[in-house]
N, C-alpha and C. Protein backbone atom coordinates (compact mmCIF):
# COMPACT_ATOMS: atom_id res chain seq x y z
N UNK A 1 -4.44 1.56 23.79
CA UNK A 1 -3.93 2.62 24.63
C UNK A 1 -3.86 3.90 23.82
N UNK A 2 -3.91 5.31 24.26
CA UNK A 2 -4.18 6.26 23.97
C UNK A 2 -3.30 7.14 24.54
N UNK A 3 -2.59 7.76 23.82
CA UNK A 3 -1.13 8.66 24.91
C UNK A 3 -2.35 9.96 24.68
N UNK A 4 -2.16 10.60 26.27
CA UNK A 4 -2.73 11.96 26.24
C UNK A 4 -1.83 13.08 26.43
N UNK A 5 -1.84 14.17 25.69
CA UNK A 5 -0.05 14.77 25.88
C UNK A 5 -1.00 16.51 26.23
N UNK A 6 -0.71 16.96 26.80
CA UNK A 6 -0.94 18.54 26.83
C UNK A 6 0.09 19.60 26.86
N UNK A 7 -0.67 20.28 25.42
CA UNK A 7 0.46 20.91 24.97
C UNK A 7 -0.19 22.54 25.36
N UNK A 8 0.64 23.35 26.14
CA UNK A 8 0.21 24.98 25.53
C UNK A 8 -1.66 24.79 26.19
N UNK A 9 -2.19 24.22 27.00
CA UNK A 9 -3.50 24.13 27.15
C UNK A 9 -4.49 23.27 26.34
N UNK A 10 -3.57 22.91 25.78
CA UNK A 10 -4.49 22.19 24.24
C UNK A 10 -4.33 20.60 24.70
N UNK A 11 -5.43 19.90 24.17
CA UNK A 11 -5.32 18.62 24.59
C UNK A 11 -5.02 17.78 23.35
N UNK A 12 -4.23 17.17 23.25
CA UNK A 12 -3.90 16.52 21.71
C UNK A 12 -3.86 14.76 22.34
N UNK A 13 -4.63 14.18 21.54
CA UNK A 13 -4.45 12.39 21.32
C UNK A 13 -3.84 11.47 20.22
N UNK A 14 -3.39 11.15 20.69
CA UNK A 14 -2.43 10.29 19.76
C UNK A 14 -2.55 8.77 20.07
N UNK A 15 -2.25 8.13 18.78
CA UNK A 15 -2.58 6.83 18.98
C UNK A 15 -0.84 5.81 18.98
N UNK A 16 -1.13 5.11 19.71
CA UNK A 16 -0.15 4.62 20.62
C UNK A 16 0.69 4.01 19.38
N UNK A 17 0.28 3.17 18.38
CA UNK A 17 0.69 1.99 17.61
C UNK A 17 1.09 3.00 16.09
N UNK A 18 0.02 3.44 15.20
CA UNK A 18 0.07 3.65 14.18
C UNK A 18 -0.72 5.18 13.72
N UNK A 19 -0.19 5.81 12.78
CA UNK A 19 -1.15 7.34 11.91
C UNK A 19 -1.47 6.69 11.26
N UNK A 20 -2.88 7.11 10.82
CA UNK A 20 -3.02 6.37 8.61
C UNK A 20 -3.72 7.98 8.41
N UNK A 21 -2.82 8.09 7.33
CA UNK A 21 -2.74 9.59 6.61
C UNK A 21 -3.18 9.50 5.01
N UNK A 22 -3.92 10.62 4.75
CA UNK A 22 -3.94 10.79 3.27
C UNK A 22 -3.39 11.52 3.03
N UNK A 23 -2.61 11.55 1.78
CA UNK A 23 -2.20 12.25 0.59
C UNK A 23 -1.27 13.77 1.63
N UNK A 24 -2.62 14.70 1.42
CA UNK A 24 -2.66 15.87 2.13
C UNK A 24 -2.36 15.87 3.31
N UNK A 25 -2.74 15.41 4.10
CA UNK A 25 -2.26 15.33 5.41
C UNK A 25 -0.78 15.20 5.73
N UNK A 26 -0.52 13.85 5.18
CA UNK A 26 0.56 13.51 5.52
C UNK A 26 1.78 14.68 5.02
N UNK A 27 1.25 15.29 3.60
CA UNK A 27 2.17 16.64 3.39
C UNK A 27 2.23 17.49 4.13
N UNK A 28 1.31 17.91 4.82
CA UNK A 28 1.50 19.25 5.46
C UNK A 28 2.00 18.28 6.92
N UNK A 29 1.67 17.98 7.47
CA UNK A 29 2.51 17.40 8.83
C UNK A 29 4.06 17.26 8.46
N UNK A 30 4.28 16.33 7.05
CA UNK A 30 5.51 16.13 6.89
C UNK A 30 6.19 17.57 6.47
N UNK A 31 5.55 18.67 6.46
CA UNK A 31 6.24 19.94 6.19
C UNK A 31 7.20 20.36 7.34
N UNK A 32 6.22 20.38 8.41
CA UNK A 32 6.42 21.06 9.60
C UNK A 32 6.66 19.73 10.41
N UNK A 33 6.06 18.75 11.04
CA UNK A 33 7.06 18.41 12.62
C UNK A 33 8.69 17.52 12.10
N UNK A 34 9.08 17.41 11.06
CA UNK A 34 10.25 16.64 11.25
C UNK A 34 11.61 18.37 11.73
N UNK A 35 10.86 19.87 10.87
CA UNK A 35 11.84 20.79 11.10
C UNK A 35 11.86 21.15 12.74
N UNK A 36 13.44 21.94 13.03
CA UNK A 36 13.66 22.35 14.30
C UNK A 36 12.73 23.02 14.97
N UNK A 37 12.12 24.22 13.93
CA UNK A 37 11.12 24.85 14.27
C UNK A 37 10.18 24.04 15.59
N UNK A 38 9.40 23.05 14.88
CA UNK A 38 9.01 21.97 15.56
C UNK A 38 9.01 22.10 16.82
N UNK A 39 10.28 21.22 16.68
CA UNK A 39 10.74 20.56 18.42
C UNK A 39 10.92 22.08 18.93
N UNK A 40 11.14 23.13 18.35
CA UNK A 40 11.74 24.38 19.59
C UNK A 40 10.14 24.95 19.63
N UNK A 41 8.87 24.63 19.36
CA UNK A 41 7.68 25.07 19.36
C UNK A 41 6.62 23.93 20.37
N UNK A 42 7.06 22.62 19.53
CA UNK A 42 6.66 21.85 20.53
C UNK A 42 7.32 20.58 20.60
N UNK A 43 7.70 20.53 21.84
CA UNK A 43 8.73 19.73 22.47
C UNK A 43 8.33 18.46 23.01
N UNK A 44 7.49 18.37 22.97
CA UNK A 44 6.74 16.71 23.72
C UNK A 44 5.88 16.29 22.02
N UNK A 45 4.94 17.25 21.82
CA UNK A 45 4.36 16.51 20.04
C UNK A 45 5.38 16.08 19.34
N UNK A 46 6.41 16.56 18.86
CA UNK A 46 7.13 17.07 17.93
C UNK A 46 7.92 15.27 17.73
N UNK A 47 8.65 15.12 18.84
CA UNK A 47 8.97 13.51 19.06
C UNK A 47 8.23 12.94 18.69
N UNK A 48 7.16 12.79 19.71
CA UNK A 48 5.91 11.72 19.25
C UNK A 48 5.37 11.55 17.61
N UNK A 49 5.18 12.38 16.86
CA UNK A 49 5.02 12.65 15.55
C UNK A 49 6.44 12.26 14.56
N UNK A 50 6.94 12.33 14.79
CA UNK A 50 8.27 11.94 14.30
C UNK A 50 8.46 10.49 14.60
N UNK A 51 8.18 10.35 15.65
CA UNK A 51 8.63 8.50 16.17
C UNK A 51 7.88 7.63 15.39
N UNK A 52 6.43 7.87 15.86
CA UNK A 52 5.11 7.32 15.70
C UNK A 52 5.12 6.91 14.19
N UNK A 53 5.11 5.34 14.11
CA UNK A 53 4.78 4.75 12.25
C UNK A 53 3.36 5.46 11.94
N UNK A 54 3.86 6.29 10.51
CA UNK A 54 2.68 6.58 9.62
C UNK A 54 2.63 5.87 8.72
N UNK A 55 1.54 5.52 8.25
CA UNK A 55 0.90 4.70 7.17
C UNK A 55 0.13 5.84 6.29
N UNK A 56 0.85 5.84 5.04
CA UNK A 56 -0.04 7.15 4.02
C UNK A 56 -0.77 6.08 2.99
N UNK A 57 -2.12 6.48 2.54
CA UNK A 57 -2.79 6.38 1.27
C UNK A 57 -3.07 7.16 0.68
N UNK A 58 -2.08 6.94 -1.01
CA UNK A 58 -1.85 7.75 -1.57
C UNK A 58 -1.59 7.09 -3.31
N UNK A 59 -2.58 7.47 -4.18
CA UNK A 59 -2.15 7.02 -5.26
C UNK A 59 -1.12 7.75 -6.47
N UNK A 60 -0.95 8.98 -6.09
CA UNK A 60 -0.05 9.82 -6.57
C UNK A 60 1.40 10.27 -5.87
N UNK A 61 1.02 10.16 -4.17
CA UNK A 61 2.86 10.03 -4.10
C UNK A 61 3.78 9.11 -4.69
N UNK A 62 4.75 9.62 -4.69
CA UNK A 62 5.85 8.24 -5.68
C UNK A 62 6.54 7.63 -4.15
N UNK A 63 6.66 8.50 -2.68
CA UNK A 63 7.49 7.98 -1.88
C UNK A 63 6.93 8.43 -0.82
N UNK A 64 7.38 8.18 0.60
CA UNK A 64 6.87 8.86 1.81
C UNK A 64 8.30 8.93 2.77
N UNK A 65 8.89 9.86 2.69
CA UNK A 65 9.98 9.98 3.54
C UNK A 65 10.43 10.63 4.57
N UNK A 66 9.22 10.69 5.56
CA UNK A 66 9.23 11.11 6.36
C UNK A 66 9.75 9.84 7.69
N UNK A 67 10.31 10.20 8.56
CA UNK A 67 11.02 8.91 9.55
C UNK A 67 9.59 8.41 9.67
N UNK A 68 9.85 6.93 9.39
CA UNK A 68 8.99 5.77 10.07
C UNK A 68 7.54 5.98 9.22
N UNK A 69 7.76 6.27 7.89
CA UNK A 69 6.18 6.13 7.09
C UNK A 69 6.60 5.07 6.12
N UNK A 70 5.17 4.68 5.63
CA UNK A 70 5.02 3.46 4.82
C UNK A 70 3.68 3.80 3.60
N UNK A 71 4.30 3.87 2.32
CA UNK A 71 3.03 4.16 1.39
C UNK A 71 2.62 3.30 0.95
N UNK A 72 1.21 3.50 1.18
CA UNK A 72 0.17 2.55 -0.32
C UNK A 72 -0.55 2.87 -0.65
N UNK A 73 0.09 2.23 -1.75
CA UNK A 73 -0.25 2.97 -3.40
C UNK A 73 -2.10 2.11 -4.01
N UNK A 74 -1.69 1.24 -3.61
CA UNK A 74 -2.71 0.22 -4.18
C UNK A 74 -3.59 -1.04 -2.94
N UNK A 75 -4.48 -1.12 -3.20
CA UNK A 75 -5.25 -2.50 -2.83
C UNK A 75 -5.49 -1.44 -1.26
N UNK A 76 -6.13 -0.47 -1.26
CA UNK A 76 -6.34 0.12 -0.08
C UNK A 76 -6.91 -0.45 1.13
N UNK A 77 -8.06 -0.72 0.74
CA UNK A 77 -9.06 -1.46 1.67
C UNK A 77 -8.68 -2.78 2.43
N UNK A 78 -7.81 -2.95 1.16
CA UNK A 78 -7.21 -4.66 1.59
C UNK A 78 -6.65 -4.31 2.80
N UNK A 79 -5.47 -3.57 2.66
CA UNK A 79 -4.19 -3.29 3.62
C UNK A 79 -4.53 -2.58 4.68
N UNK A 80 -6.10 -1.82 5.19
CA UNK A 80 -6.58 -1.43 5.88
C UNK A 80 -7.62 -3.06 6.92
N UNK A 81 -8.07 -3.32 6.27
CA UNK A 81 -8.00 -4.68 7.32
C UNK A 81 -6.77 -5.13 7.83
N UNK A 82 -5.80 -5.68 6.45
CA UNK A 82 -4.29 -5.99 7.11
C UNK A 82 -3.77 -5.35 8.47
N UNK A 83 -4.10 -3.99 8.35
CA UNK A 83 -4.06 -3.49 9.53
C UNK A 83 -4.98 -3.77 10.88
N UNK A 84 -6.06 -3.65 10.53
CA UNK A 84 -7.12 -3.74 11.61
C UNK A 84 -6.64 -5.03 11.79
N UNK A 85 -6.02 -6.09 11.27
CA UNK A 85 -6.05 -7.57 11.94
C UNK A 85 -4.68 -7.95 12.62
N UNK A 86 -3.46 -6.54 12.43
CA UNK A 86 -2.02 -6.66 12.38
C UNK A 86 -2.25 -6.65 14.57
N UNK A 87 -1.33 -6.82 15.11
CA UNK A 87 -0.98 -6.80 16.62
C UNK A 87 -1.06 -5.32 17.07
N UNK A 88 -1.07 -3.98 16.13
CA UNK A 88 -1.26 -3.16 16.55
C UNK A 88 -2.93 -2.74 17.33
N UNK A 89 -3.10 -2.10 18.35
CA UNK A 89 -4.32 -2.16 19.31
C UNK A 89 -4.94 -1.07 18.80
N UNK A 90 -4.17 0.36 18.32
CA UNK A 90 -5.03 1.15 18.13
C UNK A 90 -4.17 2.20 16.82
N UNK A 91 -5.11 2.41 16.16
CA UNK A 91 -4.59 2.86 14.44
C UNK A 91 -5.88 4.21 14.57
N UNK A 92 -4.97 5.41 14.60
CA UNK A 92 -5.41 6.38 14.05
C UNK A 92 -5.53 7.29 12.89
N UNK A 93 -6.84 7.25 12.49
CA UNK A 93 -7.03 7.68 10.81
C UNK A 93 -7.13 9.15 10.66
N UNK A 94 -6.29 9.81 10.14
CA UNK A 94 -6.19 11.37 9.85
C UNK A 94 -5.99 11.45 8.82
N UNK A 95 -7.42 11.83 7.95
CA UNK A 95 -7.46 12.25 6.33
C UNK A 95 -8.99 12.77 6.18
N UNK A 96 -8.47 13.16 5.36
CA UNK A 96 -9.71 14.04 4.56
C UNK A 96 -11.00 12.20 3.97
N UNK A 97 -11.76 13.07 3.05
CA UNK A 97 -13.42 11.96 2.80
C UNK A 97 -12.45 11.28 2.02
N UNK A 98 -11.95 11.71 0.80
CA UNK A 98 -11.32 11.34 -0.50
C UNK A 98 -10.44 10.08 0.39
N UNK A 99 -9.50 10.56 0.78
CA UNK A 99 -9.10 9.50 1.10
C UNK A 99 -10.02 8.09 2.01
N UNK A 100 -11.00 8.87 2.92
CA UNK A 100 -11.82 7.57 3.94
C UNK A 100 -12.25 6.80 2.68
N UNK A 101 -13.11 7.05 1.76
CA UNK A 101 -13.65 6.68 0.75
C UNK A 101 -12.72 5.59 -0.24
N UNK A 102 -11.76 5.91 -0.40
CA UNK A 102 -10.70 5.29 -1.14
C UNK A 102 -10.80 3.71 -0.46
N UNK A 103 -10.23 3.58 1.02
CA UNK A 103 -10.18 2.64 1.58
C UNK A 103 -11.18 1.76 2.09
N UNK A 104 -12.49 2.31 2.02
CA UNK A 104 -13.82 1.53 2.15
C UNK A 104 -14.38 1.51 3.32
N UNK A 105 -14.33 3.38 4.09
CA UNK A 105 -14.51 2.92 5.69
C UNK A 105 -15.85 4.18 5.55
């Protein structure tokens, strides 16, 4: 399943179950949607992004503390099947090459 949300004219997709974020990504998102700013900018993303489990790959963060993230550090590829084989239906990947590359996709 695929939540379709329209924001401001803009069409944004989101994946129902899981984010998998690199490094970068997951910083700059985690900059901006957990602040008020956010939710008083956008009010329907802003939740969803906040709720929604992220999964970061990352061999240099020490932590991921953004609500509802999970880092790994190591055995990338592994834990990326783990996923593809976990009950979740649909896992969306938002990262740069460095990171696709890392995990073996």
């Amino acid at each position: 399943m695929i939540i379709r949300v329209s924001v401001e004219n803009n069409s944004v997709y989101l994946a129902k179950d899981a984010l998998l974020l690199g490094r970068v990504t997951y910083q700059l998102l985690a900059s901006y949607w957990p602040t008020p700013s956010a939710y008083q900018d956008n009010p329907i993303l802003a939740p969803m992004l906040n709720d929604i489990t992220k999964i970061v790959f990352s061999r240099t963060l020490d932590r991921a503390e953004w609500n509802n993230s999970r880092l790994i550090k190591e055995n990338m590829a592994e834990e990326v099947l783990k996923l593809k084989e976990s009950s979740w239906s649909i896992l969306l990947f938002w990262a740069g090459a460095i990171a696709i590359r890392r995990i073996g996709w």
